[in-house]
Structures are given as C-alpha cells and as structure tokens.
N, C-alpha and C. Protein backbone atom coordinates (compact mmCIF):
# COMPACT_ATOMS: atom_id res chain seq x y z
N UNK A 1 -74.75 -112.95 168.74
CA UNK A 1 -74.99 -112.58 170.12
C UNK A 1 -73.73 -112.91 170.93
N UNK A 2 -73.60 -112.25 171.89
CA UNK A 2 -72.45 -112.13 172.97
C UNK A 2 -72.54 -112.28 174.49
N UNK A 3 -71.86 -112.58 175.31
CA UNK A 3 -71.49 -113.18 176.14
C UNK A 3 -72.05 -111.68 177.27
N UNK A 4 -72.81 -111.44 177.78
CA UNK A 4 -73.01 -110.02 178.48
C UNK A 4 -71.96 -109.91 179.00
N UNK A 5 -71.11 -110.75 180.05
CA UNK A 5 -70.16 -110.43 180.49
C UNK A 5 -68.68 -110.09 180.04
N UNK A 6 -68.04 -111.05 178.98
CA UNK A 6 -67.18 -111.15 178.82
C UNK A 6 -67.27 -110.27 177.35
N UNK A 7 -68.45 -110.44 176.51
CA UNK A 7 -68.33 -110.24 174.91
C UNK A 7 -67.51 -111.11 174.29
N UNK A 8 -67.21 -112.34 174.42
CA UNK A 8 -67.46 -113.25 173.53
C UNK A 8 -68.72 -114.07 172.90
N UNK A 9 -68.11 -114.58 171.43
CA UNK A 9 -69.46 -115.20 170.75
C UNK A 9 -69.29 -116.47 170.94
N UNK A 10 -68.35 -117.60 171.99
CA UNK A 10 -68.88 -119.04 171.81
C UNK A 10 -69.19 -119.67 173.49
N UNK A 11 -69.94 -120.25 172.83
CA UNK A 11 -70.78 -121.11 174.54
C UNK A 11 -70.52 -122.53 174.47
N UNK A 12 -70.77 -123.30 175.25
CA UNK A 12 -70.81 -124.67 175.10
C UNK A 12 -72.36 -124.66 175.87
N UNK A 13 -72.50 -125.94 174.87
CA UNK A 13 -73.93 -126.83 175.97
C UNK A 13 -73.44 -128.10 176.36
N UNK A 14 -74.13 -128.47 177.43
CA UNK A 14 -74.05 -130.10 177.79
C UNK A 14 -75.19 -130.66 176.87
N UNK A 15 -75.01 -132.41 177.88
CA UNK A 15 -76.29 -133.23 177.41
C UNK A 15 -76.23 -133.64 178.80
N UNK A 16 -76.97 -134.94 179.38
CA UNK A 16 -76.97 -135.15 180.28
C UNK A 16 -76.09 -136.08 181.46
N UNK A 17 -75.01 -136.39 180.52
CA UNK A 17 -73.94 -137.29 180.59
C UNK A 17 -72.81 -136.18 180.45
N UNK A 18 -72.84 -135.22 180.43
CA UNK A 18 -72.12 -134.43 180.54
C UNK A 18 -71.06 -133.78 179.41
N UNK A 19 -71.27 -134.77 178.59
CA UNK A 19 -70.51 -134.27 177.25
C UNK A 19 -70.67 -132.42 176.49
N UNK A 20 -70.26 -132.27 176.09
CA UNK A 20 -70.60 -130.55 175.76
C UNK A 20 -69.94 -130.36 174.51
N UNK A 21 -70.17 -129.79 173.50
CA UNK A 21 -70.49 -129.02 172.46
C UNK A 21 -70.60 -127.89 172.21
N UNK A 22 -69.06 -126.62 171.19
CA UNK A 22 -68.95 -125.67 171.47
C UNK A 22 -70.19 -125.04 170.45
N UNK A 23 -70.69 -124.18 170.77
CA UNK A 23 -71.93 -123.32 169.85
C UNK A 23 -72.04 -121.43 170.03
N UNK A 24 -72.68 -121.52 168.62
CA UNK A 24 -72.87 -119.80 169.11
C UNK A 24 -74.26 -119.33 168.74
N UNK A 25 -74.76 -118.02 169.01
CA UNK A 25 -76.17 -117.68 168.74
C UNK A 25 -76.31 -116.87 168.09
N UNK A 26 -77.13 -117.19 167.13
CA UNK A 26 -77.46 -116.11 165.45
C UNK A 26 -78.23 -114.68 166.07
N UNK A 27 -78.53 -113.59 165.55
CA UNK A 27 -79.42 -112.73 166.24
C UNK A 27 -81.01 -112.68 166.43
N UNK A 28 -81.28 -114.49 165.49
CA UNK A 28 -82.84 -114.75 165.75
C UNK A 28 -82.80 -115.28 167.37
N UNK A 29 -80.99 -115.89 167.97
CA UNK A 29 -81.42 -116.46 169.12
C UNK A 29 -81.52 -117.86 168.87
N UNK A 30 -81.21 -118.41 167.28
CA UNK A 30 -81.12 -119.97 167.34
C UNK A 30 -79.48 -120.48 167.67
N UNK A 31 -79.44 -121.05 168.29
CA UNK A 31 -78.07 -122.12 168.61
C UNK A 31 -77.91 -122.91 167.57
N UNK A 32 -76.60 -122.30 167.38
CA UNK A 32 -76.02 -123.11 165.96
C UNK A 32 -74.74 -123.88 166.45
N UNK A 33 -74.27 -125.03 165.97
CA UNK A 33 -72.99 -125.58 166.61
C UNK A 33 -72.35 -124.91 165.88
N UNK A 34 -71.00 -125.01 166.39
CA UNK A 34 -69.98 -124.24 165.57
C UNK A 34 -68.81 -125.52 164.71
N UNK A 35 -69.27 -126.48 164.76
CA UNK A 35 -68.72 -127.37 163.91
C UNK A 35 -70.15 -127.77 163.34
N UNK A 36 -70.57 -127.66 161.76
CA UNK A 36 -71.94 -128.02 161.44
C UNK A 36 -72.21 -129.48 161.02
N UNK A 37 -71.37 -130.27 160.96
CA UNK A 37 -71.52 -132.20 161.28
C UNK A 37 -72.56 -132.09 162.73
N UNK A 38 -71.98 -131.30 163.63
CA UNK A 38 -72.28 -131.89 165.18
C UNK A 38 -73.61 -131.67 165.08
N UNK A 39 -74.34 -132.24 165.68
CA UNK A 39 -76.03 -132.10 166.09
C UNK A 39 -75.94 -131.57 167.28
N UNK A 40 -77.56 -131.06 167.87
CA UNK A 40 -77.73 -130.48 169.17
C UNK A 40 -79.03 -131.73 169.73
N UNK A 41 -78.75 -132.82 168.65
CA UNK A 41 -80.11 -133.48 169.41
C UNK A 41 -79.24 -133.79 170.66
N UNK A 42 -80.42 -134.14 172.02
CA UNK A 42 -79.68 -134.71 172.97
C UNK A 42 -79.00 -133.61 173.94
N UNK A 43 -79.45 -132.21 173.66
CA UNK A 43 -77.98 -131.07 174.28
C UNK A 43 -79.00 -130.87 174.97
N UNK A 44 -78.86 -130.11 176.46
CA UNK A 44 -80.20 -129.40 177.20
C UNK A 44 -79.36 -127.57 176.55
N UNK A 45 -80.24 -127.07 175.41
CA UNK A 45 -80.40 -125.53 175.17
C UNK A 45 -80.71 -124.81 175.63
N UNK A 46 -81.23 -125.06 177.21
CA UNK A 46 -81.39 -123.76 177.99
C UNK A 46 -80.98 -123.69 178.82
N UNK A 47 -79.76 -124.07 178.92
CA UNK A 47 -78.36 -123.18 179.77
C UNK A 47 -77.43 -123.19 178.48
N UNK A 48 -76.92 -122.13 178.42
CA UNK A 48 -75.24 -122.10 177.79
C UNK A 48 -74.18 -121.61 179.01
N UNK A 49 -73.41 -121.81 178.64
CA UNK A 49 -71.70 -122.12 179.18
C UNK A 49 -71.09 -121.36 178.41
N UNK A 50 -70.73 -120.09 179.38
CA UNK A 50 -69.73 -118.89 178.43
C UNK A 50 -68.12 -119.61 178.33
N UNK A 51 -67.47 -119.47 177.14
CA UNK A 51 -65.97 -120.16 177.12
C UNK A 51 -65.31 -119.31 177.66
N UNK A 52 -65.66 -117.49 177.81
CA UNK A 52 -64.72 -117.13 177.98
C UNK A 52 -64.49 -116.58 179.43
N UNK A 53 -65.74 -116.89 180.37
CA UNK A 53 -65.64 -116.33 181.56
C UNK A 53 -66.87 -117.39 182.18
N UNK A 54 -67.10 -117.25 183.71
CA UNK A 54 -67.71 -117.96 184.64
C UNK A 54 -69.55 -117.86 184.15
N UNK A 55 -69.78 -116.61 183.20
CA UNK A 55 -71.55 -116.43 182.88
C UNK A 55 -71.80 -117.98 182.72
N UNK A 56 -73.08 -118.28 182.88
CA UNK A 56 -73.95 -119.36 181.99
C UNK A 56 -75.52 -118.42 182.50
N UNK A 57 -76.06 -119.15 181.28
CA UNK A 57 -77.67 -118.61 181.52
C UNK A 57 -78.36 -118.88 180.04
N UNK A 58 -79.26 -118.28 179.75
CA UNK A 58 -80.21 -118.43 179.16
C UNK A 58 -79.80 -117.94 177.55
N UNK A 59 -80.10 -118.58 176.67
CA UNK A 59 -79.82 -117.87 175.17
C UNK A 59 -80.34 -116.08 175.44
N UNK A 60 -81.21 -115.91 175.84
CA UNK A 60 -82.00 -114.29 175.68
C UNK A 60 -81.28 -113.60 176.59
N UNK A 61 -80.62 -114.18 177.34
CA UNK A 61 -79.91 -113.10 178.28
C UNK A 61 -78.60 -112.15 177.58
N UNK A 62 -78.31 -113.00 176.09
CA UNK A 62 -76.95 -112.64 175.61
C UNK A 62 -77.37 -111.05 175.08
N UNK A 63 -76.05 -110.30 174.90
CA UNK A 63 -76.19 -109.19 174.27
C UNK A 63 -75.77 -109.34 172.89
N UNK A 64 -76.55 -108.44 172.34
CA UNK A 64 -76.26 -108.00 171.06
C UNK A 64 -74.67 -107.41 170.68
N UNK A 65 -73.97 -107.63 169.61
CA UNK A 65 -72.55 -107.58 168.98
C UNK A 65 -72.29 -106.14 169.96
C-alpha cells in the first residue's frame, strides 16, 4: 500500500513518548516494521506518518500500488 498522496510505501508510527519507527503496509492492511527485530508493541497504529510528504492518517486510507 501507498502513500495517496505522494505514492510512497514507508510511514513511520510513534509511541507515546514520541519515539517512531519506520513501517510499511502489506495489502491485507497489516503494519509491518521495516526492520523485522523492531516490535510495534507500544506504537499507537492508527495514525501513520507519510516519509515522503506532509499525509498522516489512517492505514485504510492508503492506496493500492
């Protein structure tokens, strides 16, 4: 999945301390990190953070490739 705006595939999430974690989304819509050591326990998953432009929003909002 892709970025509606920009069409890129990577997002970041936070946690609540603000730390963030780059990730991308499979076409079921699961958030996968993009380093697979990293965990998502602890991340809030319903906002992403487009890397490549100002979007953030919801995993379902992304477009398809």
């Amino acid at each position: 999945m892709v970025c509606p705006q920009c069409k890129i595939k990577r997002f970041s999430v936070k946690n609540d301390i603000g730390d963030s974690i780059v990730v991308t989304v499979n076409d079921t819509f699961e958030i996968v990190p993009l380093h697979p050591e990293e965990s998502l326990e602890g991340y809030q998953l319903d906002v992403l953070y487009c890397l490549g432009c100002s979007w953030s929003g919801s995993s379902k909002k992304l477009s398809k490739y």
